[in-house]
C-alpha atoms as a PDB file:
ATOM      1  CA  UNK A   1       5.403  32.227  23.170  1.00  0.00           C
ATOM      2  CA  UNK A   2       2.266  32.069  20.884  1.00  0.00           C
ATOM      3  CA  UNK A   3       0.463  28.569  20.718  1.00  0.00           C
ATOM      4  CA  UNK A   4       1.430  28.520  17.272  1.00  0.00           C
ATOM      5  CA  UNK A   5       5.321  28.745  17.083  1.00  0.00           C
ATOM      6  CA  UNK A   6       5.119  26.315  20.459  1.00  0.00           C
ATOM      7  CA  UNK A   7       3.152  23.959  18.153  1.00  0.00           C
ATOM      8  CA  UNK A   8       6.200  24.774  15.141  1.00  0.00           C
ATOM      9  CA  UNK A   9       8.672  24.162  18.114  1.00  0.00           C
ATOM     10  CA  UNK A  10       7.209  20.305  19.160  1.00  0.00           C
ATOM     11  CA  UNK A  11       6.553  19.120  15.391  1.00  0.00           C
ATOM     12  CA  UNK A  12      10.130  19.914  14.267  1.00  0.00           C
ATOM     13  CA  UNK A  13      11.754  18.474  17.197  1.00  0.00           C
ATOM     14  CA  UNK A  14      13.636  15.606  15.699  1.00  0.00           C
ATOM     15  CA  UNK A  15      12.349  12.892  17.921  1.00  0.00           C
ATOM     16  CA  UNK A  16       8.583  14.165  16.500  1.00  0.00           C
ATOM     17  CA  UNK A  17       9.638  13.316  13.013  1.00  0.00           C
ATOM     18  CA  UNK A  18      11.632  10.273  13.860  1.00  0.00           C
ATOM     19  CA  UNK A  19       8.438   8.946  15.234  1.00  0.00           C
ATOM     20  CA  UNK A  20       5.843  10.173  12.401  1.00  0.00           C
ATOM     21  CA  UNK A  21       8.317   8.049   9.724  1.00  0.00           C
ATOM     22  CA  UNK A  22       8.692   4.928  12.054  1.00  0.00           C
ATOM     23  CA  UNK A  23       4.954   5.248  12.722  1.00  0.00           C
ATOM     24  CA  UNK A  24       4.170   5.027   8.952  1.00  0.00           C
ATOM     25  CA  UNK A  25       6.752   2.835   7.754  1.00  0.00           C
ATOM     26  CA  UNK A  26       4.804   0.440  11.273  1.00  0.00           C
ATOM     27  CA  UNK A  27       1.853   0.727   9.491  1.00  0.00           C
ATOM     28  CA  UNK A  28       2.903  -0.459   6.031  1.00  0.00           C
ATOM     29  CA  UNK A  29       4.946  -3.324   8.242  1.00  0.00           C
ATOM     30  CA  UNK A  30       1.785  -4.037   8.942  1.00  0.00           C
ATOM     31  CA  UNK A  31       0.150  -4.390   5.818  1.00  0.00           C
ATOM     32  CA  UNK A  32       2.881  -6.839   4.454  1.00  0.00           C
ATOM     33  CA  UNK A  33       2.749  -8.982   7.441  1.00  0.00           C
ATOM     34  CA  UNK A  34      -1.001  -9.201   7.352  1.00  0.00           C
ATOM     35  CA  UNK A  35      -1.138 -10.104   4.082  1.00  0.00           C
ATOM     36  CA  UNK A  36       1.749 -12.741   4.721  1.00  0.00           C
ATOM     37  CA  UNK A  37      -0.034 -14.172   7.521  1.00  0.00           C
ATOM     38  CA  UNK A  38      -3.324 -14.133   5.433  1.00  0.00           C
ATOM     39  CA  UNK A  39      -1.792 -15.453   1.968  1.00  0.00           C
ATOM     40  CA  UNK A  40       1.186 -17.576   2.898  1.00  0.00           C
ATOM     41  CA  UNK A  41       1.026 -18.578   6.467  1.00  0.00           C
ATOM     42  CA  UNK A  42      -2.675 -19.890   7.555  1.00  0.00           C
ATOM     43  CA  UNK A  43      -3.368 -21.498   3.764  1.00  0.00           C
ATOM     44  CA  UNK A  44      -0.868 -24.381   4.798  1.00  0.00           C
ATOM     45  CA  UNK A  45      -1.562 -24.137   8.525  1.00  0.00           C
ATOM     46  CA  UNK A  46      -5.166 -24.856   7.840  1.00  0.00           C
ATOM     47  CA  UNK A  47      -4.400 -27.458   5.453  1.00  0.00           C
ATOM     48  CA  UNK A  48      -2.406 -29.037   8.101  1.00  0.00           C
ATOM     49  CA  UNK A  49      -5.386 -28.711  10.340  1.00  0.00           C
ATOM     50  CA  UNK A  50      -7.847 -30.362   8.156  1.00  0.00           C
ATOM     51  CA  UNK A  51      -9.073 -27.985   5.700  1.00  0.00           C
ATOM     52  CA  UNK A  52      -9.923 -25.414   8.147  1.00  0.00           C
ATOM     53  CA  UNK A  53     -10.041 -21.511   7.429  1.00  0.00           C
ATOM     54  CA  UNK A  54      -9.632 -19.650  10.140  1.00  0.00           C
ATOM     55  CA  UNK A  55     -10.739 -16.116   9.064  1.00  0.00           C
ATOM     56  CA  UNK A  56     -14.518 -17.499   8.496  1.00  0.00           C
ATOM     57  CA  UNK A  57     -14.575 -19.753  11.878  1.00  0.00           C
ATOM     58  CA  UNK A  58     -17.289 -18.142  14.503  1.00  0.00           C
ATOM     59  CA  UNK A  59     -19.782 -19.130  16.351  1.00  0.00           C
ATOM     60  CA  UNK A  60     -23.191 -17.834  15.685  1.00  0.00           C
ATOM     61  CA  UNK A  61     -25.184 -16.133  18.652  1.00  0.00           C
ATOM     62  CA  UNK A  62     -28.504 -15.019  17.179  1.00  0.00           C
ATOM     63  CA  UNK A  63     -29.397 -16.474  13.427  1.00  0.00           C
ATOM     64  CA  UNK A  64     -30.244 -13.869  10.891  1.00  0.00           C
ATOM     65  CA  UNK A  65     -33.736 -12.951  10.442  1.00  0.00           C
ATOM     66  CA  UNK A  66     -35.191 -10.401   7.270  1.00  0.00           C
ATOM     67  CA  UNK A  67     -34.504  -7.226   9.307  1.00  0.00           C
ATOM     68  CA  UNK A  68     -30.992  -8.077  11.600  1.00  0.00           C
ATOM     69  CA  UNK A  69     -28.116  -9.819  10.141  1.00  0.00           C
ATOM     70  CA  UNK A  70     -27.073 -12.753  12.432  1.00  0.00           C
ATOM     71  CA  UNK A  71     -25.099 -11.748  15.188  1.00  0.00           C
ATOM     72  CA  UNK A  72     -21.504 -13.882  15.606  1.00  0.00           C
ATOM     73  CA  UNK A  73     -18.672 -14.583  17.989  1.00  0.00           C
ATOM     74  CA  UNK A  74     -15.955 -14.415  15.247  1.00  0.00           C
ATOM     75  CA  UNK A  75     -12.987 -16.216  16.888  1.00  0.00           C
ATOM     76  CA  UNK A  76     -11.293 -17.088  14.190  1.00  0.00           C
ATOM     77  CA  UNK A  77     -10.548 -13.606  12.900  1.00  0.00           C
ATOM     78  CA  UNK A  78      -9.177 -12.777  16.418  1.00  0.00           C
ATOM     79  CA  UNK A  79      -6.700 -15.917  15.290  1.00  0.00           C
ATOM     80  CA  UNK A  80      -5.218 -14.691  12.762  1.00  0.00           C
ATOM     81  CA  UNK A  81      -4.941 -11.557  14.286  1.00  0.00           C
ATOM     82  CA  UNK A  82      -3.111 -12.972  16.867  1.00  0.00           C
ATOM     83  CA  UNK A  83      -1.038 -14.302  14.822  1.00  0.00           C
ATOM     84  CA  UNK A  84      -0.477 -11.288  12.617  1.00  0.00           C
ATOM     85  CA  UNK A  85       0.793  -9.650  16.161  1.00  0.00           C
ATOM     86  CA  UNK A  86       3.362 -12.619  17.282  1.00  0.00           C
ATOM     87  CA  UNK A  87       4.878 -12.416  14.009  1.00  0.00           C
ATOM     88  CA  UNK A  88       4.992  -8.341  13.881  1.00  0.00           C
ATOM     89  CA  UNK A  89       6.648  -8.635  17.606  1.00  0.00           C
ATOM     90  CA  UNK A  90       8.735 -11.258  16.319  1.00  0.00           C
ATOM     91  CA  UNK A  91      10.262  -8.979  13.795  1.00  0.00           C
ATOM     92  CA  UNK A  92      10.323  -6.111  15.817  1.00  0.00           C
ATOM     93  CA  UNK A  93      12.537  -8.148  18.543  1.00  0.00           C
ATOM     94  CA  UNK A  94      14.910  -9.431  15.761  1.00  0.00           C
ATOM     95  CA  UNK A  95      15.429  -6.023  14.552  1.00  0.00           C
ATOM     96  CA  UNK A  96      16.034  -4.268  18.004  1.00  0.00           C
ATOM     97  CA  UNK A  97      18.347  -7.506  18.697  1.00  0.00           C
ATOM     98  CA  UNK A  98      20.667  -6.322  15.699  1.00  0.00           C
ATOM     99  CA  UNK A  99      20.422  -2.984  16.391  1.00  0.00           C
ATOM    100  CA  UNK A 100      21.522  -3.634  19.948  1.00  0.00           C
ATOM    101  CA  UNK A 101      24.424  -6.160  18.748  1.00  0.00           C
ATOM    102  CA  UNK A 102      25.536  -3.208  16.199  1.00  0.00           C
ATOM    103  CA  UNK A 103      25.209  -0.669  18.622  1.00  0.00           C
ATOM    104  CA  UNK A 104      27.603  -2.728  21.284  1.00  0.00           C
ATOM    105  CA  UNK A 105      30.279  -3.455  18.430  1.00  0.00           C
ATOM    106  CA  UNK A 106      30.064   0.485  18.144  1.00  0.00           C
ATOM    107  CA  UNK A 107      30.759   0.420  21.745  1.00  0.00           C
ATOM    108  CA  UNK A 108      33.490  -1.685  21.656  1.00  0.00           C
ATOM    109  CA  UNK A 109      35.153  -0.134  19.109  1.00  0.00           C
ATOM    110  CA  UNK A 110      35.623   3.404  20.050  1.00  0.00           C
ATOM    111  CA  UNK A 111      36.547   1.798  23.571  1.00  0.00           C
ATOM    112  CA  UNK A 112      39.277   0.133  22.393  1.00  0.00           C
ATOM    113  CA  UNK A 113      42.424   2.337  22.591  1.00  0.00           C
ATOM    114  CA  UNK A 114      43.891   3.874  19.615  1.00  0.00           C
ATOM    115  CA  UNK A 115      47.508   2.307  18.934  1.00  0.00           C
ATOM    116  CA  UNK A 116      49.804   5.541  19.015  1.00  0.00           C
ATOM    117  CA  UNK A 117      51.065   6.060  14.900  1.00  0.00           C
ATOM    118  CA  UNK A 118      54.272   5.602  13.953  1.00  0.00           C
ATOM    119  CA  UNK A 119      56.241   8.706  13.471  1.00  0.00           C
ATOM    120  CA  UNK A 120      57.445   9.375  10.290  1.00  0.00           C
ATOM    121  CA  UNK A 121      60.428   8.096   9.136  1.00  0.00           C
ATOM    122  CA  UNK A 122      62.524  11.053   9.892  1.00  0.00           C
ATOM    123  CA  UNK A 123      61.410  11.529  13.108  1.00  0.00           C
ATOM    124  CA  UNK A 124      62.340   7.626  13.814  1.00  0.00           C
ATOM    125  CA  UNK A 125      65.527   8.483  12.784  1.00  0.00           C
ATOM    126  CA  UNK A 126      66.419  11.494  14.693  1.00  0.00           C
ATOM    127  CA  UNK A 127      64.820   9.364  17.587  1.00  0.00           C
ATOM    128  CA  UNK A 128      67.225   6.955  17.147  1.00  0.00           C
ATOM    129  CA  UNK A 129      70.285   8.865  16.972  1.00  0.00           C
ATOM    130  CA  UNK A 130      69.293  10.601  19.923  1.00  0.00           C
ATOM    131  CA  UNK A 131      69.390   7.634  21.867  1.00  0.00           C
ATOM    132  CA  UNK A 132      72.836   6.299  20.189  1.00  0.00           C
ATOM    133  CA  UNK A 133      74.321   9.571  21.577  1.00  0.00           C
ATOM    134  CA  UNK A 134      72.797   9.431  25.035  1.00  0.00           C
ATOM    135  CA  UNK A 135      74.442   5.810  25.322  1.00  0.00           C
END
């Protein structure tokens, strides 16, 4: 088997794709959480604070001269960030929570024994004289 059709073989697995659409719908997750966490969330939170934005807190290591800019610790990006990723693995652990909960009802349900139908009415009724006769 040439490298080629072995490479056609992995990439149209369906676990391949499944990944390559959950991997790009993660990154655009991403994006909207960022941008929650940067427009929504810290605003208030630094309010709350005392006026404090985290995204330009640092603390400066070298001061800039005319031929280096200045060279900072920037600890208050790695904040938000922080935040960014509790509320991304937040999310993610709500939505494998339902997906587990549906999943289990799933369970349940095809475990729970199917109630034999009710014959027709003919068949009832045959049944039934059948068993006057036998008496």
């Amino acid at each position: 088997m040439g490298m080629a059709s072995e490479f056609k073989e992995f990439a149209m697995k369906g676990n391949v794709v499944d990944m390559a659409v959950g991997i790009i719908i993660g990154a655009a997750f991403g994006k909207i959480v960022a941008s929650f966490v940067n427009d929504i969330l810290m605003p208030p939170l630094g309010v709350l604070i005392g006026g404090v934005d985290f995204s330009s807190l640092s603390v400066v290591i070298q001061e800039a001269t005319e031929a280096t800019e200045a060279v900072t610790i920037k600890y208050g990006a790695f904040i938000q960030t922080c935040v960014d990723f509790l509320i991304v693995a937040f999310a993610i652990f709500m939505a494998v929570k339902v997906m587990n909960s549906l999943k289990k009802e799933e369970e349940v349900v095809e475990e729970a024994p199917a109630e034999p139908e009710a014959p027709p009415a003919d068949i009832a009724l045959l049944t039934e004289i059948r068993d006057l006769l036998k008496r």
